[in-house]
Protein backbone atom coordinates (compact mmCIF):
# COMPACT_ATOMS: atom_id res chain seq x y z
CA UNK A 1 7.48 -4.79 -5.17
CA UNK A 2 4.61 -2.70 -4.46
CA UNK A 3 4.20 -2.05 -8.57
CA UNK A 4 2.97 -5.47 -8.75
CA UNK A 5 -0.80 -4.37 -7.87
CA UNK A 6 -3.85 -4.38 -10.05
CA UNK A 7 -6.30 -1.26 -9.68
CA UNK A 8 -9.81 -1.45 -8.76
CA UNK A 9 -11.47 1.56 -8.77
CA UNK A 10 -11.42 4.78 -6.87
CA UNK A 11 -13.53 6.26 -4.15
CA UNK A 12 -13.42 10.05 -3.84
CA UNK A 13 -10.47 10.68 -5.82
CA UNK A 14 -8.31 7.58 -3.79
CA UNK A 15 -7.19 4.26 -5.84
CA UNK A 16 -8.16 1.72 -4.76
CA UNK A 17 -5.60 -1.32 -5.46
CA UNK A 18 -4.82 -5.05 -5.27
CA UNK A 19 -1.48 -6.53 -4.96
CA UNK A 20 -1.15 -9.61 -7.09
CA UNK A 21 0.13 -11.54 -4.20
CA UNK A 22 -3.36 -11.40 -2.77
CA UNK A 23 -4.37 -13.38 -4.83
CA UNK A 24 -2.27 -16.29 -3.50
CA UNK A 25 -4.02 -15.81 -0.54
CA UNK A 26 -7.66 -15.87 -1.80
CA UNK A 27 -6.73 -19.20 -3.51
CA UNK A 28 -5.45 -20.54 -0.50
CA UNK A 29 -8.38 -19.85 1.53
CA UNK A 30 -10.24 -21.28 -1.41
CA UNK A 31 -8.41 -24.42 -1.57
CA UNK A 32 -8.19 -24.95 2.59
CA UNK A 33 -12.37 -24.41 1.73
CA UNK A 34 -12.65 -26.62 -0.73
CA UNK A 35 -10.94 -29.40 1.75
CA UNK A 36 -12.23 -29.08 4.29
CA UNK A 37 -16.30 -29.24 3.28
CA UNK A 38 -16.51 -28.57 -1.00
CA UNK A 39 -18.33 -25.68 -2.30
CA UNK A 40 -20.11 -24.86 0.52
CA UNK A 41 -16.78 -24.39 2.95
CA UNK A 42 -15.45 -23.24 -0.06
CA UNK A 43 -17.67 -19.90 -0.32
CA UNK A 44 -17.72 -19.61 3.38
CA UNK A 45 -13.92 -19.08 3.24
CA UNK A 46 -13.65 -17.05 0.57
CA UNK A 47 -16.45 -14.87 1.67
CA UNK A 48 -15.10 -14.23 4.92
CA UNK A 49 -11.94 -13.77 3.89
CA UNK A 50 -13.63 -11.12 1.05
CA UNK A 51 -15.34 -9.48 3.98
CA UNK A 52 -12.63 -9.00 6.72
CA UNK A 53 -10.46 -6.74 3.84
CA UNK A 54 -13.94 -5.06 3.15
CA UNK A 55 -13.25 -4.10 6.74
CA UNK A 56 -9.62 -3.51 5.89
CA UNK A 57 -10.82 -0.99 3.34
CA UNK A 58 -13.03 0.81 5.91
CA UNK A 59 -10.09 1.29 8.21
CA UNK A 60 -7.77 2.71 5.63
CA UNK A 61 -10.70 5.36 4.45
CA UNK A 62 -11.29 6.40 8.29
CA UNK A 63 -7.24 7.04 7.93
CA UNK A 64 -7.57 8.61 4.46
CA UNK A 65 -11.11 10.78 4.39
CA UNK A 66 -9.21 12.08 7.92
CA UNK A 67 -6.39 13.20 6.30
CA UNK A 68 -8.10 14.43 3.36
CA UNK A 69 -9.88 16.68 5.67
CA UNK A 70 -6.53 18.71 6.88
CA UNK A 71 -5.51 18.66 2.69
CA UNK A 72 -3.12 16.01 2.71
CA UNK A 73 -3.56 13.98 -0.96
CA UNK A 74 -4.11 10.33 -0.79
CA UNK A 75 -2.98 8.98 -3.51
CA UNK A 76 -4.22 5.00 -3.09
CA UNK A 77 -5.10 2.29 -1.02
CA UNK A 78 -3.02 -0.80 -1.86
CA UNK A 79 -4.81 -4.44 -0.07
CA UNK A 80 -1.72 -6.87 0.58
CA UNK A 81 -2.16 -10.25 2.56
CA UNK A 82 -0.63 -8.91 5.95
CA UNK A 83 -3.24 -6.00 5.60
CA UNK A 84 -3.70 -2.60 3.81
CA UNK A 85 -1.97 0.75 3.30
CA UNK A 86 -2.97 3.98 2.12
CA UNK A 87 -0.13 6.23 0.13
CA UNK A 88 -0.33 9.74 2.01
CA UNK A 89 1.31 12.53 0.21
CA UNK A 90 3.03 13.58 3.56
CA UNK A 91 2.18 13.17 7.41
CA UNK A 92 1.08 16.57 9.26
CA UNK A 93 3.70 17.20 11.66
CA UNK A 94 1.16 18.49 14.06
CA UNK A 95 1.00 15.81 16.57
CA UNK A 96 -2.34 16.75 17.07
CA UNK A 97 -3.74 16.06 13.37
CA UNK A 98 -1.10 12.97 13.10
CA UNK A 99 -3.27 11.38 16.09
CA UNK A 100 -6.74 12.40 15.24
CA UNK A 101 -5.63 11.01 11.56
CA UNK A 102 -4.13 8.06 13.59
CA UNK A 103 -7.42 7.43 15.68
CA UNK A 104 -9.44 7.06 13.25
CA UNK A 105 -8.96 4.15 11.84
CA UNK A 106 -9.23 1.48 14.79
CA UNK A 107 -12.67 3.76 15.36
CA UNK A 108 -13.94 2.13 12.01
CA UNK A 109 -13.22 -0.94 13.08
CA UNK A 110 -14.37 -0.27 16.82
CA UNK A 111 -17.98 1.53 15.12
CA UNK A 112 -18.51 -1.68 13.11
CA UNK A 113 -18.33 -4.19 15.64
CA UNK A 114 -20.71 -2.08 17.83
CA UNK A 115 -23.40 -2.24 14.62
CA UNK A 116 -22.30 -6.04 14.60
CA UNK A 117 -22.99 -6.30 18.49
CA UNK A 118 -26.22 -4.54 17.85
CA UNK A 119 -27.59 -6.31 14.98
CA UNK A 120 -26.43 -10.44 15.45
CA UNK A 121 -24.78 -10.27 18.87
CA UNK A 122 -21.98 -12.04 20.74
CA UNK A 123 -21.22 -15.78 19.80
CA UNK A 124 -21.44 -18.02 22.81
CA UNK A 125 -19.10 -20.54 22.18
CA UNK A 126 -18.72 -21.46 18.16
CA UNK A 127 -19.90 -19.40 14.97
CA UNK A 128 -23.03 -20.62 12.70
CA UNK A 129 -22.48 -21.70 9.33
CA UNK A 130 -25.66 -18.74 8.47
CA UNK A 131 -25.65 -14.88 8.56
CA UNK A 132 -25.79 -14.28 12.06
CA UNK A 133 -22.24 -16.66 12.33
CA UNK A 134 -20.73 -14.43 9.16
CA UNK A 135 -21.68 -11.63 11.61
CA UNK A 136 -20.43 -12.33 14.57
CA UNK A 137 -16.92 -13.60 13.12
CA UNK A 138 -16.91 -10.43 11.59
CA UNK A 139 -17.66 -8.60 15.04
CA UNK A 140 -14.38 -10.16 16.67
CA UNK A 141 -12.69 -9.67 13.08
CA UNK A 142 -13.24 -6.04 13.76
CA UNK A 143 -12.30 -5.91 17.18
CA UNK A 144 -8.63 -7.76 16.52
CA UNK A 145 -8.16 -5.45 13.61
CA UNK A 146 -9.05 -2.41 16.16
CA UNK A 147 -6.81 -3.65 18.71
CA UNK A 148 -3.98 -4.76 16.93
CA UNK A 149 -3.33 -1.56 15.03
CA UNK A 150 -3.12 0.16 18.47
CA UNK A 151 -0.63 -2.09 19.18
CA UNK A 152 2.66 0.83 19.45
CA UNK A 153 4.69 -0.97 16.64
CA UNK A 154 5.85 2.00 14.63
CA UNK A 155 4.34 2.68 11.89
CA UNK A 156 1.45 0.75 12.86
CA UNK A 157 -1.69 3.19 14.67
CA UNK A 158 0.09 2.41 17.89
CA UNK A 159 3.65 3.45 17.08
CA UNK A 160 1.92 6.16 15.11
CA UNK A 161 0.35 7.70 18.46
CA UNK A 162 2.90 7.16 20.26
CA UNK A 163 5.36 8.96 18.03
CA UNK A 164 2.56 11.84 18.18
CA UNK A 165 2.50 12.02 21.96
CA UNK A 166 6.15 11.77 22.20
CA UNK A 167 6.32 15.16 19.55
CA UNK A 168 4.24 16.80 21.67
CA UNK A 169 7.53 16.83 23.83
CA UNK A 170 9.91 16.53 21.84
CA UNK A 171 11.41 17.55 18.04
CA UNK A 172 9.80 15.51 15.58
CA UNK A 173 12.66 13.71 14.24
CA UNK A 174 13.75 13.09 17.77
CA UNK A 175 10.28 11.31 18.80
CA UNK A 176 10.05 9.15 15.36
CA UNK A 177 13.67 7.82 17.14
CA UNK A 178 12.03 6.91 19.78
CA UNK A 179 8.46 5.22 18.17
CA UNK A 180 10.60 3.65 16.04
CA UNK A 181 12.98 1.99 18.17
CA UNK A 182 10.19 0.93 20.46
CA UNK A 183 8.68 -0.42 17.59
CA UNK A 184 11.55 -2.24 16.45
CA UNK A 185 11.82 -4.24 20.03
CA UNK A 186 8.41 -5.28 19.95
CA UNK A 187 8.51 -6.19 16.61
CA UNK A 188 11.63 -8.95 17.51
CA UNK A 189 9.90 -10.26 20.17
CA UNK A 190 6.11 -10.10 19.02
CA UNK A 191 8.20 -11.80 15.77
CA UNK A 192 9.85 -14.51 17.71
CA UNK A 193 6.74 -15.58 19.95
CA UNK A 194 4.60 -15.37 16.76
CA UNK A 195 7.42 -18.26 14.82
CA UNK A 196 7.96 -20.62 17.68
CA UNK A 197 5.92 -20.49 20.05
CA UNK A 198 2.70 -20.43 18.30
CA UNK A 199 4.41 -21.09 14.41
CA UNK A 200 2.00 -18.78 12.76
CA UNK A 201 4.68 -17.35 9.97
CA UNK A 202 2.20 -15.54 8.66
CA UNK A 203 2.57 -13.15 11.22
CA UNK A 204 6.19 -13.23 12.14
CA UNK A 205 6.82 -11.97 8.42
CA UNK A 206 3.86 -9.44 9.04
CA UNK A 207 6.46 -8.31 12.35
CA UNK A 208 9.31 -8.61 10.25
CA UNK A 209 7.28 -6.05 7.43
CA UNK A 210 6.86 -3.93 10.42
CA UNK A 211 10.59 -3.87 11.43
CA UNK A 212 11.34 -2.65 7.76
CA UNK A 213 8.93 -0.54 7.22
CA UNK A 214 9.41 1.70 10.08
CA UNK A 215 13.14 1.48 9.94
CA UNK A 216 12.29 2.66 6.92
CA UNK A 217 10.00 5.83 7.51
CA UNK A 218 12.91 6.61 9.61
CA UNK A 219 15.22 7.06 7.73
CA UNK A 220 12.32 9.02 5.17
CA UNK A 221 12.17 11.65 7.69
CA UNK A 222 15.96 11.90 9.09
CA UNK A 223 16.42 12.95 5.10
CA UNK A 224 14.04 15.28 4.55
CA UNK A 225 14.90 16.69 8.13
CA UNK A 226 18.85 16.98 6.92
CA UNK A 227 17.62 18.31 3.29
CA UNK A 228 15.29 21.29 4.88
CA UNK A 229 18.86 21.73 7.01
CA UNK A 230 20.36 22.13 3.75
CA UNK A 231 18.35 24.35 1.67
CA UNK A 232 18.02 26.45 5.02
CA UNK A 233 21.66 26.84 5.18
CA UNK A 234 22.23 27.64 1.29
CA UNK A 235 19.08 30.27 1.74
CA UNK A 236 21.14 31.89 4.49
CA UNK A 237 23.99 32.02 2.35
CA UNK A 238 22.60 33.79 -0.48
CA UNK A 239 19.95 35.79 1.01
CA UNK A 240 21.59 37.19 4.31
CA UNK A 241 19.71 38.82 6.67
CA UNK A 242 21.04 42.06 7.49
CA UNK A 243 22.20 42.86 10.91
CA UNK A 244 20.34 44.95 12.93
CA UNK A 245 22.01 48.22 13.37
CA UNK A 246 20.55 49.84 16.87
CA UNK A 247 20.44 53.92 15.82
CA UNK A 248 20.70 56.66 18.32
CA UNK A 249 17.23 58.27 19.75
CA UNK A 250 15.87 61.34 17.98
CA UNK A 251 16.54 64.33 19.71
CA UNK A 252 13.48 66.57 19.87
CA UNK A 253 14.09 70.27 18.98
């Protein structure tokens, strides 16, 4: 599924891509546009909508250039509808480098909205069809994106911290158990509110995303944990380590 993408261009070595369901959502935002006010709703939707997974973007590289910093490869950053995702060639174990790698992303977002706040302000009440309205709807933009990736829905940047705090603790394996399966509850119930209560589907199937995907990275690391078990254990068998033989003390003359 994630094959169907279209690449854009790289920055600093990182790919940056586009899945071709995007695309589906640009021309819906184009077409709800179009509807409600012609060409000139038209490019206010689509520009927004351009903008916000500029943001996107921003967020994955605070992720990425972080991790790039303690060597781990990045190999792209793939924009879908529910949001983006950068391909790490492996997670640090080190809880602390996991959160710091972790953190930085909602700081993008949180740094942006403070230049937003700076530059064009708070909205009172409703947004301007001008600059200072693109601005300020991308100044709350920012701060939901911040907020809900701190959310601890494992492996969102809340269930990501979490599982760091709870390693800190804990064996590794053991405390992905645990971010995951607190991930998984909220994910059901953020899920279910999400569908009926307030019948954005959009979102329940971003929950439902969630669910897999960190079932998922789960299971990922309960492998590799068994296969490192495995390759210790053959090691052992064909390289022994020889048993310590305790001599008698040298007796002077």
């Amino acid at each position: 599924m994630f094959g169907w993408s279209i690449n854009l261009f790289r920055i600093r070595g990182i790919q940056l891509a586009v899945h071709a369901s995007f695309f589906l959502l640009l021309a819906y935002a184009a077409y709800e546009g179009w509807q409600a006010g012609g060409w000139e709703q038209l490019l206010w939707s689509v520009g927004i909508l351009l903008a916000f997974f500029a943001c996107v973007v921003l967020h994955e590289l605070g992720h990425s250039f972080t991790a790039m910093h303690f060597g781990v490869g990045v190999r792209r950053i793939l924009l879908m509808p529910i949001g983006g995702m950068a391909e790490f060639d492996g997670i640090p174990r080190q809880p602390s480098r996991e959160l710091l790698i972790t953190l930085a992303g909602p700081a993008v977002n949180f740094a942006l909205a403070a230049l937003l706040w700076a530059v064009v302000g708070v909205a009172d009440d409703d947004y301007p069809a001008n600059a200072v309205g693109f601005g300020q709807l991308l100044l709350h933009a920012n701060l939901l994106m911040g907020c809900f990736n701190l959310l601890p829905v494992f492996p969102m940047d809340g269930g990501r911290i979490l599982r760091a705090l709870l390693a800190t603790r804990l064996p590794y394996l053991r405390a992905t158990f645990w971010a995951a399966t607190v991930g998984k509850v909220l994910a059901v119930i953020a899920g279910l509110i999400a569908a009926f209560y307030f019948h954005n589907y959009l979102t329940a199937f971003l929950f439902a995303f969630i669910y897999a995907a960190g079932a998922a990275e789960y299971r990922a690391v309960q492998r590799r944990d068994l296969e490192d078990a495995r390759w210790r254990a053959m090691a052992n068998r064909l390289y022994p380590t020889p048993p310590v033989i305790d001599e008698p003390p040298l007796l002077g003359p």
